[in-house]
C-alpha atoms as a PDB file:
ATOM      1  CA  UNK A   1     -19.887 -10.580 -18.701  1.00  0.00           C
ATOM      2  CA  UNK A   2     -17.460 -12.934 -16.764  1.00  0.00           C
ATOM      3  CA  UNK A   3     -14.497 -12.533 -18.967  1.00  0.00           C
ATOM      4  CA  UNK A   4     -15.299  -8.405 -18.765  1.00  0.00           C
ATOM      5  CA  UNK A   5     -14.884  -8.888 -14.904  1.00  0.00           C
ATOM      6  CA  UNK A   6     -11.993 -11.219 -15.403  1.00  0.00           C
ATOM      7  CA  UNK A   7     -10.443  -8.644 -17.409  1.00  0.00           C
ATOM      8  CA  UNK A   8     -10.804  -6.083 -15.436  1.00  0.00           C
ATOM      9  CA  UNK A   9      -9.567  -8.039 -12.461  1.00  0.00           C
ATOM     10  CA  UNK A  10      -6.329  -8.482 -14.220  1.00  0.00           C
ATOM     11  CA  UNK A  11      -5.929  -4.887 -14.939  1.00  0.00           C
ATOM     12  CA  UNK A  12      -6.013  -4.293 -11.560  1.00  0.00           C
ATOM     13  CA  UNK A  13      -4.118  -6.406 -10.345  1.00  0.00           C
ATOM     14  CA  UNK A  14      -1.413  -5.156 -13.049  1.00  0.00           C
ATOM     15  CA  UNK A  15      -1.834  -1.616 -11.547  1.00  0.00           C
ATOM     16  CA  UNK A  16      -1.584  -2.728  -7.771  1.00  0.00           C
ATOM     17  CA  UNK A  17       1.817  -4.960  -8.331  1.00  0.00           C
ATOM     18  CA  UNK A  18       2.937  -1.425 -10.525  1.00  0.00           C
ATOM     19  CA  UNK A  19       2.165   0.929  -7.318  1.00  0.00           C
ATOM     20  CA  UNK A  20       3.417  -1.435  -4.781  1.00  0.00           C
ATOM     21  CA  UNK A  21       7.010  -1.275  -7.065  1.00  0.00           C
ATOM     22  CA  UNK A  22       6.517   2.265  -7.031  1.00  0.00           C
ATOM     23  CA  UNK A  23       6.169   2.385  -3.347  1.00  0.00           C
ATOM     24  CA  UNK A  24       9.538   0.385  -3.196  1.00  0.00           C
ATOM     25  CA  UNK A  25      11.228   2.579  -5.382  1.00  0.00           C
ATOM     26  CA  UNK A  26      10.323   5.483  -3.544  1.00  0.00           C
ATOM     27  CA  UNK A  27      11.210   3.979  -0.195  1.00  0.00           C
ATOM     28  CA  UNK A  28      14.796   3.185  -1.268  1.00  0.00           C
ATOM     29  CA  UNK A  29      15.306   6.874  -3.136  1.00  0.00           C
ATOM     30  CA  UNK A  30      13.742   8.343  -0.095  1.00  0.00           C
ATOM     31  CA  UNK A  31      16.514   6.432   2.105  1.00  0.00           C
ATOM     32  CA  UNK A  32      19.608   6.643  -0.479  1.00  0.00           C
ATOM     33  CA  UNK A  33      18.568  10.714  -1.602  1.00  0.00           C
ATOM     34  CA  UNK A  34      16.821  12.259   1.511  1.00  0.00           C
ATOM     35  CA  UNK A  35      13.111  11.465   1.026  1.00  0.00           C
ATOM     36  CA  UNK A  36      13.211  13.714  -2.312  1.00  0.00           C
ATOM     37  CA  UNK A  37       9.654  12.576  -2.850  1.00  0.00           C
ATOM     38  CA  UNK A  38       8.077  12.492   0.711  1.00  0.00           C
ATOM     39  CA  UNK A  39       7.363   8.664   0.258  1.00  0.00           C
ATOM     40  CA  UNK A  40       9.066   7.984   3.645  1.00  0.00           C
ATOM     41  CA  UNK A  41       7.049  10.985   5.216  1.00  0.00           C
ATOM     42  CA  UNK A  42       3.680   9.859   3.781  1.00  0.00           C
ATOM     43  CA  UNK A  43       4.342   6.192   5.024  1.00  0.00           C
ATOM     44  CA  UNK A  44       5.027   7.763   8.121  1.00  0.00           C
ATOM     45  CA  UNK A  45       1.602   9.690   8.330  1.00  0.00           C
ATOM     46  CA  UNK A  46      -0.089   6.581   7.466  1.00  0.00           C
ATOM     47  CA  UNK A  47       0.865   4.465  10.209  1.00  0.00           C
ATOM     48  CA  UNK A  48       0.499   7.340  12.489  1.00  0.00           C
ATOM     49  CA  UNK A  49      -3.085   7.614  11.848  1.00  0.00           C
ATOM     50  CA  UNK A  50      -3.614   3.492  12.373  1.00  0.00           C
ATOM     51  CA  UNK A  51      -1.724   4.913  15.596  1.00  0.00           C
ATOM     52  CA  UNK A  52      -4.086   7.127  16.980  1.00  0.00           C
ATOM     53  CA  UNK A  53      -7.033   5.208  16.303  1.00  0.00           C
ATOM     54  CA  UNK A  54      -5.606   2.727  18.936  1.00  0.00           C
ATOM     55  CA  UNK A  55      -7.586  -0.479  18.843  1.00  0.00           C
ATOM     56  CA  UNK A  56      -9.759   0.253  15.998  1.00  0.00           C
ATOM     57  CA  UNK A  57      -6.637   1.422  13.901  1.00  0.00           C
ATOM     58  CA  UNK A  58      -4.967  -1.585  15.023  1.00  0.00           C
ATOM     59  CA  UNK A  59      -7.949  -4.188  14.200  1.00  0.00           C
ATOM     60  CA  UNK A  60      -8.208  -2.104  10.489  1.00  0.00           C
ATOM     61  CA  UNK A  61      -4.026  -2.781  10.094  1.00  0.00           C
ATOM     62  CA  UNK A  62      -4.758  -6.316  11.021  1.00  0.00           C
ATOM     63  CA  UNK A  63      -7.769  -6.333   8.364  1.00  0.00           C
ATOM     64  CA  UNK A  64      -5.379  -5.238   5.540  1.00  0.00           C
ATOM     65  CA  UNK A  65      -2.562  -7.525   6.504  1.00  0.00           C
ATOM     66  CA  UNK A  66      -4.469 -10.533   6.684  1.00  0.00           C
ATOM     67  CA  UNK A  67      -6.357  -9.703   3.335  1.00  0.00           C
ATOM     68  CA  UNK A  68      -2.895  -9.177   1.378  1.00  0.00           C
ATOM     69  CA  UNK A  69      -1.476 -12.311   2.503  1.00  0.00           C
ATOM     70  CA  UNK A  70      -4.845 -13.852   1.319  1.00  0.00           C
ATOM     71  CA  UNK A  71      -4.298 -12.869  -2.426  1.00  0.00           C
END
């Protein structure tokens, strides 16, 4: 059961580190080719949201930022 979960962990981890490069990707097309793919815009919307939330939307950003640098 352990190595299952282990497993599994790794697989995910695989497909985070694959989305984050696909994030990248998408940021640097979006700035060299006009945001063909609306990464830029979507980024955009995101952090607009934590935005309007004010302090709880700020507290959440500082959640997720402090649990990335964790891993």
């Amino acid at each position: 059961m352990l190595d299952g979960i282990k497993t599994l962990n790794e697989w995910l981890g695989i497909a985070i580190e694959l989305l984050k490069s696909l994030v990248v990707v998408g940021i640097i097309v979006g700035i060299l080719f006009d945001d063909f793919f609306g990464v830029i815009g979507g980024l955009g919307r995101i952090m607009a949201q934590f935005g309007d939330a004010g302090f709880a939307g700020i507290l959440a950003l500082m959640i997720l930022v402090m649990w990335y640098e964790k891993k």
